[in-house]
Protein backbone atom coordinates (compact mmCIF):
# COMPACT_ATOMS: atom_id res chain seq x y z
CA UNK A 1 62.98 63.54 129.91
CA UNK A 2 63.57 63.17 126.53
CA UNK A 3 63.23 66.85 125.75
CA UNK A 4 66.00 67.60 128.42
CA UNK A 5 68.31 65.26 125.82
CA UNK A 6 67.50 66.88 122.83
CA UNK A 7 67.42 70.74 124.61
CA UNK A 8 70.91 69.54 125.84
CA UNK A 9 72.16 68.17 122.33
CA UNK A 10 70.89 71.01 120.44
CA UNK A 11 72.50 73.59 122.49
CA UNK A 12 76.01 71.84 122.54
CA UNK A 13 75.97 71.60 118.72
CA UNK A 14 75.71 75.43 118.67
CA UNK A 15 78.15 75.87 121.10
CA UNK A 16 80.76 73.14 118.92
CA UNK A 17 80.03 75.03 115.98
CA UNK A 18 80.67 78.45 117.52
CA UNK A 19 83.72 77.43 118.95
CA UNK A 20 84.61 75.91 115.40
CA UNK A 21 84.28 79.09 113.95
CA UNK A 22 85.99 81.36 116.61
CA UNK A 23 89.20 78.61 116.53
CA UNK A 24 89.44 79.58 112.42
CA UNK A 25 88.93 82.91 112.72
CA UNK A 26 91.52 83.75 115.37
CA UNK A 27 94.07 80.99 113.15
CA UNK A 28 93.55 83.68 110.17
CA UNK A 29 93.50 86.36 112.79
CA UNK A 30 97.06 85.57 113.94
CA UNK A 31 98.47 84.14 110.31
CA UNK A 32 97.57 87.55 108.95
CA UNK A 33 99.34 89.21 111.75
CA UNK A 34 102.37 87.41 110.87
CA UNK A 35 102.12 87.05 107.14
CA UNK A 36 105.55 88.79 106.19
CA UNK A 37 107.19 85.69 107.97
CA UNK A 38 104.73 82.70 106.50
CA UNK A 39 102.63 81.47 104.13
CA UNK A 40 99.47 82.88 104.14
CA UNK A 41 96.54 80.41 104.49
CA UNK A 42 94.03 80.23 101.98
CA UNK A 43 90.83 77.92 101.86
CA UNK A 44 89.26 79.24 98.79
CA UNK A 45 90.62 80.08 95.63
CA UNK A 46 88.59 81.28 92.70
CA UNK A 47 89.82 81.27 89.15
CA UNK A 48 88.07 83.28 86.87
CA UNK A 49 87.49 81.79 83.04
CA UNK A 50 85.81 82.69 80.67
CA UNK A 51 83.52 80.20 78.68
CA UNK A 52 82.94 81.34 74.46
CA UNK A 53 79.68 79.59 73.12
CA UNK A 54 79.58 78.78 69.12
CA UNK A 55 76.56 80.54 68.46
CA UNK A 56 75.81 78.36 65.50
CA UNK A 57 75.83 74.95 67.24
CA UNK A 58 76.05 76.29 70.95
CA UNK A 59 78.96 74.52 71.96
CA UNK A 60 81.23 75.59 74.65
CA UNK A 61 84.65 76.34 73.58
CA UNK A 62 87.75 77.84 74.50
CA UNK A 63 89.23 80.49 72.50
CA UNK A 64 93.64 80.13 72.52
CA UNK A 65 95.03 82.81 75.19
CA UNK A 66 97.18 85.43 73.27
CA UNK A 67 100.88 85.06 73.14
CA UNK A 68 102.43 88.49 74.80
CA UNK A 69 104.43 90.05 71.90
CA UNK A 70 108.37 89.63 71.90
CA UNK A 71 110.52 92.00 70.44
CA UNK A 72 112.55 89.49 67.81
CA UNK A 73 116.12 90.66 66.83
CA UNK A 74 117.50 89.12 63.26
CA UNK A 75 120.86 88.42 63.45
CA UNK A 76 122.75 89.77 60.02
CA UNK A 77 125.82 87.96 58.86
């Protein structure tokens, strides 16, 4: 009898978890479809940085981002 339980319990928590994942993928599905209209949804985002070592001491650092170069006018007067 208790092997019936946990045969039961076992195959229900596949079948939630299936379900879970066949719910999320047809939300994407249909928020893709319609993505001119809304927001699109997005559960992971990954930022790429990148990480400078000293090699002398081996700390991490970050080296300043470049400013974009601006064309500068001098006013004469």
């Amino acid at each position: 009898m208790e092997m019936d339980k946990l045969a039961v319990f076992f195959a229900g928590s596949i079948l939630v978890t299936l379900g879970m994942i066949i719910i999320a993928s047809g939300i994407i599905l249909v928020n893709n479809l319609i993505h001119k209209y809304w927001k699109s949804v997005t559960w992971f985002k990954y930022e790429y940085k990148t990480v400078f070592f000293d090699p002398k001491t081996g700390e991490q650092y970050h080296k300043p981002e470049l400013e974009e170069p601006t064309l500068e006018t001098k006013d004469k007067k």
